[in-house]
N, C-alpha and C. Protein backbone atom coordinates (compact mmCIF):
# COMPACT_ATOMS: atom_id res chain seq x y z
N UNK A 1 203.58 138.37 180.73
CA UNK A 1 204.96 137.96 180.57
C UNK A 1 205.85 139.16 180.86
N UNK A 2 207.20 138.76 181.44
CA UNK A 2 208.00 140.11 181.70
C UNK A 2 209.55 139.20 181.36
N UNK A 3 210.32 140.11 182.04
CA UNK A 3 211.79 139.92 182.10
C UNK A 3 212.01 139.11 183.22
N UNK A 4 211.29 138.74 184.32
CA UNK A 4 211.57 137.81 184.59
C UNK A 4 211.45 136.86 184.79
N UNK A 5 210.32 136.11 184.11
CA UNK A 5 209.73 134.84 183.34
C UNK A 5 210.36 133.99 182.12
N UNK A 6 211.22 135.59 181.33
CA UNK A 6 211.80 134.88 180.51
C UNK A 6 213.68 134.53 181.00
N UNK A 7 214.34 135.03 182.62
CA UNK A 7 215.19 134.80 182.78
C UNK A 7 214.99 133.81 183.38
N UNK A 8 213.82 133.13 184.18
CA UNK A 8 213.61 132.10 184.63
C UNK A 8 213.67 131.14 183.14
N UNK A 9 212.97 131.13 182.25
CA UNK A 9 213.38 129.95 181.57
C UNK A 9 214.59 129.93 180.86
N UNK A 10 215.33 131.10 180.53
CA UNK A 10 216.81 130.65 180.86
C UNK A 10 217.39 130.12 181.44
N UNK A 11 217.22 130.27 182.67
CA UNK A 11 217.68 129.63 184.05
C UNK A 11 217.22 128.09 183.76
N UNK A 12 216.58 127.60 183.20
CA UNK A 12 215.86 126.34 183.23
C UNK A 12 216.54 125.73 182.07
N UNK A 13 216.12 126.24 181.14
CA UNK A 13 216.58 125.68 179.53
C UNK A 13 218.25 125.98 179.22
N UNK A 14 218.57 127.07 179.45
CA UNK A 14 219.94 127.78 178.80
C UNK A 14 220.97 128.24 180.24
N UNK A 15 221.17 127.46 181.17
CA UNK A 15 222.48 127.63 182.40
C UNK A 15 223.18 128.11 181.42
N UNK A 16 223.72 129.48 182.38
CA UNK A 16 225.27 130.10 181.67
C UNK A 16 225.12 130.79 180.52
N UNK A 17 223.86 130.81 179.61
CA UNK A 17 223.58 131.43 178.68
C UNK A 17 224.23 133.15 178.85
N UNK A 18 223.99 133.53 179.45
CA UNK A 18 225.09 134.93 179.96
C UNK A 18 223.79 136.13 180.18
N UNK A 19 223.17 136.31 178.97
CA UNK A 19 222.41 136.93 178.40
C UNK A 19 220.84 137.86 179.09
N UNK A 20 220.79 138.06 180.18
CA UNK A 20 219.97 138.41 181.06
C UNK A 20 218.70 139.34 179.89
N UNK A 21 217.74 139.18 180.48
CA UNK A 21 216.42 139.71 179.57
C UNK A 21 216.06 140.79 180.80
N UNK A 22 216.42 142.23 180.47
CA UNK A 22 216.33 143.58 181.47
C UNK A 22 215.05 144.22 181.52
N UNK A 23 214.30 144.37 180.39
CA UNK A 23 212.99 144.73 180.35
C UNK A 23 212.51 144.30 178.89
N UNK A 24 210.77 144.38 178.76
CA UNK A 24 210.62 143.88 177.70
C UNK A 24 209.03 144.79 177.75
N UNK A 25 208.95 145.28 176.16
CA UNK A 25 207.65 146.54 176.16
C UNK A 25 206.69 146.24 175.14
N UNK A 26 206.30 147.01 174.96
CA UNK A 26 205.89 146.65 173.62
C UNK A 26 206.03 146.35 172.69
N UNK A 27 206.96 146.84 172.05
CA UNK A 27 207.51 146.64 170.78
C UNK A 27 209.29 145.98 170.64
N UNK A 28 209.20 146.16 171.94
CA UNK A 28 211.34 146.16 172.09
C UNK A 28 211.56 145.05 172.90
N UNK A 29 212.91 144.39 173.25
CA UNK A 29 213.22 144.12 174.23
C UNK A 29 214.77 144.37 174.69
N UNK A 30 214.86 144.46 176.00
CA UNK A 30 216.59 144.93 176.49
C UNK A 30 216.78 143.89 177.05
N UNK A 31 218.39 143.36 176.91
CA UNK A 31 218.89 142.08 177.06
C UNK A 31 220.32 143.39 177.51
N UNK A 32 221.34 142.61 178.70
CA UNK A 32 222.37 143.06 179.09
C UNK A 32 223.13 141.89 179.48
N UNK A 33 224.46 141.98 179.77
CA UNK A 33 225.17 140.94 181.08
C UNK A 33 226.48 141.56 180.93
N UNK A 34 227.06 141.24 182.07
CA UNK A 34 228.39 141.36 182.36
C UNK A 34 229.44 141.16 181.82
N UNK A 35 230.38 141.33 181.42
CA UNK A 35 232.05 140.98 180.33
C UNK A 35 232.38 139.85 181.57
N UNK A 36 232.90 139.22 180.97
CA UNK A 36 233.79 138.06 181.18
C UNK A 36 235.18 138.22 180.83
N UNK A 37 236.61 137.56 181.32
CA UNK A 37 237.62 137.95 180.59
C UNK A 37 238.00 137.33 179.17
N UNK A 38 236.83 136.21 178.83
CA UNK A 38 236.68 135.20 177.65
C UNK A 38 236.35 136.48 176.55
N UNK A 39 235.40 137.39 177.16
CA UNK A 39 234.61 138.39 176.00
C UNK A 39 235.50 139.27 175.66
N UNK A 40 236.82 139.34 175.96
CA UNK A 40 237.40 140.46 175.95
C UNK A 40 238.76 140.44 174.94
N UNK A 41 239.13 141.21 173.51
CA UNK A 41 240.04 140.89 173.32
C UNK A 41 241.55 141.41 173.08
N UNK A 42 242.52 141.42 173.13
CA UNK A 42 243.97 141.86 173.05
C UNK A 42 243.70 143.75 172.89
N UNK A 43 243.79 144.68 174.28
CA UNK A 43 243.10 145.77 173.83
C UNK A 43 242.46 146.20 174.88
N UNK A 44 241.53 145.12 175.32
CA UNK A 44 240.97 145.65 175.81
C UNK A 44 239.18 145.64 175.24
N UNK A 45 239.14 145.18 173.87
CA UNK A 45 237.71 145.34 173.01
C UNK A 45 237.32 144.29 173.33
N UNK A 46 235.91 144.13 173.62
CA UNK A 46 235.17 143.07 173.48
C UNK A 46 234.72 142.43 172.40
N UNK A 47 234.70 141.40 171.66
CA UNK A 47 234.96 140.81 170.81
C UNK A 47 233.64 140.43 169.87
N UNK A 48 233.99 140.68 168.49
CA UNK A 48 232.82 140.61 168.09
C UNK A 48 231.55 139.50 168.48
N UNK A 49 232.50 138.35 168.82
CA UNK A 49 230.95 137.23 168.80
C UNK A 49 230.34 137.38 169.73
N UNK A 50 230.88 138.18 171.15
CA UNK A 50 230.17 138.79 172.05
C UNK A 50 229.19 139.47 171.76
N UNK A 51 229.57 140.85 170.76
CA UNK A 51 228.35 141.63 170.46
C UNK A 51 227.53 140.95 169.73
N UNK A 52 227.51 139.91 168.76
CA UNK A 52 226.76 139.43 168.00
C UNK A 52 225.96 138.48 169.37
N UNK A 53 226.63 137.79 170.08
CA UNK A 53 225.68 136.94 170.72
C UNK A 53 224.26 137.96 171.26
N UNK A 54 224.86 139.03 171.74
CA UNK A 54 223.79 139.97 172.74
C UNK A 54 222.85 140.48 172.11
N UNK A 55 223.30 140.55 170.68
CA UNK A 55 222.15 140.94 169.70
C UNK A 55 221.19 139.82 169.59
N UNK A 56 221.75 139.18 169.13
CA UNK A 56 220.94 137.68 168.86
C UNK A 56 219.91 137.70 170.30
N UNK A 57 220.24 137.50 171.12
CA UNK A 57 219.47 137.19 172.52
C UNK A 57 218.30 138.52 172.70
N UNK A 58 218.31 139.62 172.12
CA UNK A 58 217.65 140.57 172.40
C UNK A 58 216.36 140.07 171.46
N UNK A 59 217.40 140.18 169.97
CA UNK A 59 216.38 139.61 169.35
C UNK A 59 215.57 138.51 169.49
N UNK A 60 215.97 137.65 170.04
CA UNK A 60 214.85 136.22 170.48
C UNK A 60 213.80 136.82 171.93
N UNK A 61 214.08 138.05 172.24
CA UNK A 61 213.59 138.40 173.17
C UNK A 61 212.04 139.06 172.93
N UNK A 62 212.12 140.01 171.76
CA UNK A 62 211.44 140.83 171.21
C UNK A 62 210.32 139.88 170.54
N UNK A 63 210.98 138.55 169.63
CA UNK A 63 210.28 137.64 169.43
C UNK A 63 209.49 137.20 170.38
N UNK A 64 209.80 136.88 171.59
CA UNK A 64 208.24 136.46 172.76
C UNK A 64 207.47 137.60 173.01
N UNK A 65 207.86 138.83 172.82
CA UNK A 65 207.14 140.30 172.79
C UNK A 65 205.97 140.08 171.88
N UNK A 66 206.69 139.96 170.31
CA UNK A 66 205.58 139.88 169.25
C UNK A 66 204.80 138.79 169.25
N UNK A 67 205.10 137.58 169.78
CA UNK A 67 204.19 136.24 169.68
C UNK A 67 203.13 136.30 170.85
N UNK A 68 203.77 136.63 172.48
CA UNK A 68 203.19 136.98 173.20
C UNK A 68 203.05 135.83 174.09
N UNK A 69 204.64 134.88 174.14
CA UNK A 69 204.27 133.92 174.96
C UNK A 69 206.00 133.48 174.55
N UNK A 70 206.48 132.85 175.50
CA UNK A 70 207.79 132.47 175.71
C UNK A 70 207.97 131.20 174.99
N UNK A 71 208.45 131.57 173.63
CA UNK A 71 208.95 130.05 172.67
C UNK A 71 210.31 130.10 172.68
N UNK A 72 210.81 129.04 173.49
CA UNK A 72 212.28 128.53 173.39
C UNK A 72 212.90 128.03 172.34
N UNK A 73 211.73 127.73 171.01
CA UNK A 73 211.67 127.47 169.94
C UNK A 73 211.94 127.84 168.77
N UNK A 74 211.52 129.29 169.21
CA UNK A 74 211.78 130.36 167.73
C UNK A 74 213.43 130.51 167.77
N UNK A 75 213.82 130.05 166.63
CA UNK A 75 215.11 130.15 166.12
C UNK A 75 215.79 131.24 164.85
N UNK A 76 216.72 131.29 165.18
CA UNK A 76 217.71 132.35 163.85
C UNK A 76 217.27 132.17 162.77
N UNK A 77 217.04 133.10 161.76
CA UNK A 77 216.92 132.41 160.77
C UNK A 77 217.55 133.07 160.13
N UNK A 78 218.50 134.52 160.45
CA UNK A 78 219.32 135.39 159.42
C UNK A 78 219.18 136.28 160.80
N UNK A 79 220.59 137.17 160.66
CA UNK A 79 221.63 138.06 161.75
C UNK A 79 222.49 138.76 161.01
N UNK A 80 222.81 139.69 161.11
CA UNK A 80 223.41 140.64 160.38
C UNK A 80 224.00 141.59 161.07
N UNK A 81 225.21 141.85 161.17
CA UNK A 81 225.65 142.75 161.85
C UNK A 81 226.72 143.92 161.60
N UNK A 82 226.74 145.10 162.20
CA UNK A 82 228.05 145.80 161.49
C UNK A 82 228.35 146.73 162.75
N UNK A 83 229.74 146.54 162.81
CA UNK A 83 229.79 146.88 163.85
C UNK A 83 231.10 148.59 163.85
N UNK A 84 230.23 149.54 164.44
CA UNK A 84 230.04 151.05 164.64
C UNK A 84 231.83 151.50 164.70
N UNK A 85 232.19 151.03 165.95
CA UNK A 85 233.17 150.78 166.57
C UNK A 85 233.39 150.43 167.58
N UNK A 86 234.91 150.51 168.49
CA UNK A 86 235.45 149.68 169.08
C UNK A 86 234.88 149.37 170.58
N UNK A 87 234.65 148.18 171.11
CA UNK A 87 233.21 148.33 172.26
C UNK A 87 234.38 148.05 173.63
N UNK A 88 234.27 148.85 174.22
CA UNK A 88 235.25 149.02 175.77
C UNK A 88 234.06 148.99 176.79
N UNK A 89 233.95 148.29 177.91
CA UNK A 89 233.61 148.67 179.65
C UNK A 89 233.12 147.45 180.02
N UNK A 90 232.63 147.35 180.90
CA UNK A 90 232.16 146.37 181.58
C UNK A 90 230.95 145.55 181.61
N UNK A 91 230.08 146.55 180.88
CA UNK A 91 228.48 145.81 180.69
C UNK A 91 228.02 145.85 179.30
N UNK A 92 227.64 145.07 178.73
CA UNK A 92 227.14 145.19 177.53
C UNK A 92 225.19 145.18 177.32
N UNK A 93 225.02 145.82 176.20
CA UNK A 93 223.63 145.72 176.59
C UNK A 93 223.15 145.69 174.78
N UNK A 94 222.40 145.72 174.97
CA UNK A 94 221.49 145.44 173.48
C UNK A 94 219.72 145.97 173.58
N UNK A 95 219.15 146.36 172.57
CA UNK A 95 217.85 146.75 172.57
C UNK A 95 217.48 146.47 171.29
N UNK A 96 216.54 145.49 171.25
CA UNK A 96 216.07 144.61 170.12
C UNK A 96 214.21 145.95 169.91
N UNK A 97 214.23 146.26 168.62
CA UNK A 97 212.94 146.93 168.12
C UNK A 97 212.34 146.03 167.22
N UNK A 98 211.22 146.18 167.27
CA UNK A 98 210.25 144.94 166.51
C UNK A 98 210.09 145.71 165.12
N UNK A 99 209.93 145.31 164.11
CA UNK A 99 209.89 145.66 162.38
C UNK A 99 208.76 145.34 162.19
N UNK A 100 208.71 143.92 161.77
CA UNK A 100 207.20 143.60 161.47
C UNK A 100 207.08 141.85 162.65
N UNK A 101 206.12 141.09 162.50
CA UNK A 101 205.92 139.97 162.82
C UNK A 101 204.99 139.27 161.78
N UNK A 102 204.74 137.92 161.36
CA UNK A 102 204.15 137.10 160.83
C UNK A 102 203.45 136.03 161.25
N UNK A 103 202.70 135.06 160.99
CA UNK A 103 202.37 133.98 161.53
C UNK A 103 203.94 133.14 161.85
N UNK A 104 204.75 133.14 161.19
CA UNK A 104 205.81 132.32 160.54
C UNK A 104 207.17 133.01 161.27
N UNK A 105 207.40 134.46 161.14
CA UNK A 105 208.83 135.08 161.51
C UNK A 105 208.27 136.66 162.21
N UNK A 106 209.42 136.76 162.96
CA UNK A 106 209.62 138.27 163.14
C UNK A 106 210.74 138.72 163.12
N UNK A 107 211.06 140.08 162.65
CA UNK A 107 211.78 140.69 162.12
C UNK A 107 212.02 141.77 163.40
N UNK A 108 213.73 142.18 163.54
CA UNK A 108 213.56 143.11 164.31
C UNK A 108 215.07 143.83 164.27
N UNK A 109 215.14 145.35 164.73
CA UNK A 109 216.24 145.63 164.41
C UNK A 109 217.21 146.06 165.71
N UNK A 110 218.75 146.23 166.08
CA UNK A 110 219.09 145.69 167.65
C UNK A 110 219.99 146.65 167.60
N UNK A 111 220.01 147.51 168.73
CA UNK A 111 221.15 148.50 168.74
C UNK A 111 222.12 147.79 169.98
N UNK A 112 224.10 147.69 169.61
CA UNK A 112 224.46 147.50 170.73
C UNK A 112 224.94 148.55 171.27
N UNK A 113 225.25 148.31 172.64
CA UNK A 113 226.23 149.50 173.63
C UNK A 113 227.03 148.93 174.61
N UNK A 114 227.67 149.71 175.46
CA UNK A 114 229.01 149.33 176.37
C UNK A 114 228.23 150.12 177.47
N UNK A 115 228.20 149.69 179.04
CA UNK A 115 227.98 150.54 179.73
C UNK A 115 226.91 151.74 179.83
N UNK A 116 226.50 152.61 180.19
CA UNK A 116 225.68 153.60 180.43
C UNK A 116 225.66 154.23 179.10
N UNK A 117 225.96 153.96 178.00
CA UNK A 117 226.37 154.72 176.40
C UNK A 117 225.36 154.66 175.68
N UNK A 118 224.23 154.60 175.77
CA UNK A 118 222.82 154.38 174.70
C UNK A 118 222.93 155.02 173.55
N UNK A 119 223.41 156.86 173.94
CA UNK A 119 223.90 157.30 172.84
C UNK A 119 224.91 156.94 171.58
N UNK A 120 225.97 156.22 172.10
CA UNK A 120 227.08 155.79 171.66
C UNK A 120 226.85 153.93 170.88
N UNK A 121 226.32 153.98 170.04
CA UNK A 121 226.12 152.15 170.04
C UNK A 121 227.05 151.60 169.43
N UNK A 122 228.27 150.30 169.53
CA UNK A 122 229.22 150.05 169.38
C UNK A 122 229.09 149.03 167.69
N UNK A 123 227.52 148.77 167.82
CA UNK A 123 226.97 147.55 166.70
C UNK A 123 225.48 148.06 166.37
N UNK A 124 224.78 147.63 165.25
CA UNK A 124 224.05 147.40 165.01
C UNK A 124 223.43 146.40 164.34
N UNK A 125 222.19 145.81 164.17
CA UNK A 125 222.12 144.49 163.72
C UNK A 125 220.61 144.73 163.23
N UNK A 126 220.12 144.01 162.38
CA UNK A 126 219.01 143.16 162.24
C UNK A 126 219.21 141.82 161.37
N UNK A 127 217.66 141.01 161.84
CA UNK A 127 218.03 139.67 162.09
C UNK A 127 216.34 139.52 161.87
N UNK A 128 216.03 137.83 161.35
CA UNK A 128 214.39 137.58 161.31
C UNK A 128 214.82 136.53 162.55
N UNK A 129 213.89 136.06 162.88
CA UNK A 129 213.40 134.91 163.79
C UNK A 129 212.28 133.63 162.82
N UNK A 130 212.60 132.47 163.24
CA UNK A 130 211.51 131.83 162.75
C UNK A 130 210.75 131.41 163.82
N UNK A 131 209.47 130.77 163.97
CA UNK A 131 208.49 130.33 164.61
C UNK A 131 208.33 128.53 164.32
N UNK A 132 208.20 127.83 165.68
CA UNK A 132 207.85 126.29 164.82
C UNK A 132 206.82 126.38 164.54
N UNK A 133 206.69 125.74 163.76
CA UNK A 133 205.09 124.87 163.18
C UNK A 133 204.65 124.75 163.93
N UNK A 134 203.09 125.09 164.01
CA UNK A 134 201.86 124.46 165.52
C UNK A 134 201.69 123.04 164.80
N UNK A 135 201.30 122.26 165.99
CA UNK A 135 201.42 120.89 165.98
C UNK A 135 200.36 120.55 165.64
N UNK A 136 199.96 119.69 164.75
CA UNK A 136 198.63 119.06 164.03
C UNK A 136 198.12 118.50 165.32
């Protein structure tokens, strides 16, 4: 599985989802996409539900990392976010780190950024994932 297996089933399941899946490793995954002028607010800042979405998406990313197979399934189950300060440029990006995993959830924690800024992260987050039930 890579990054672009899982933008293909974006492409399939989630049109417009925004959320591009950039690389995905062992333990992590990087999710990025482009600002929109929707993401952007009075300022010039990109707006929180933006950064929260990109987190979220990293994190569901990291989740097919730890399971080891692309579930369109595994859903939110808690997100948390606080955000650093004020997020300016053109690209947003996110890097989801794996905590632990379970039969049931994984846990993981998500740094955001603006542009080429890795150093600089505008948010931070962690968040669990749940897993469905295997089917009798």
């Amino acid at each position: 599985m890579n990054a672009d297996d899982v933008n293909v089933m974006l492409a399939e399941h989630f049109p417009g989802a925004g959320a591009n899946c950039v690389e995905l490793g062992g333990t992590y995954a990087v999710a990025s996409t482009e600002l929109s002028e929707l993401s952007i607010r009075p300022g010039g800042y990109v707006s929180g539900p933006t950064q929260f979405a990109i987190a979220d998406a990293a994190l569901w990313y990291v989740t097919f990392v730890a399971i080891g197979r692309i579930e369109p399934m595994a859903l939110t189950s808690e997100l948390s976010i606080r955000f650093l300060r004020p997020a300016q440029g053109e690209r947003i990006w996110a890097r989801a780190d794996l905590a632990t995993a379970t039969r049931r959830s994984v846990v993981g924690s998500v740094s955001v950024w603006m542009d080429d800024r890795s150093d600089r992260p505008t948010a931070v987050a962690q968040g669990t994932y749940v897993l469905p039930r295997a089917k009798d």
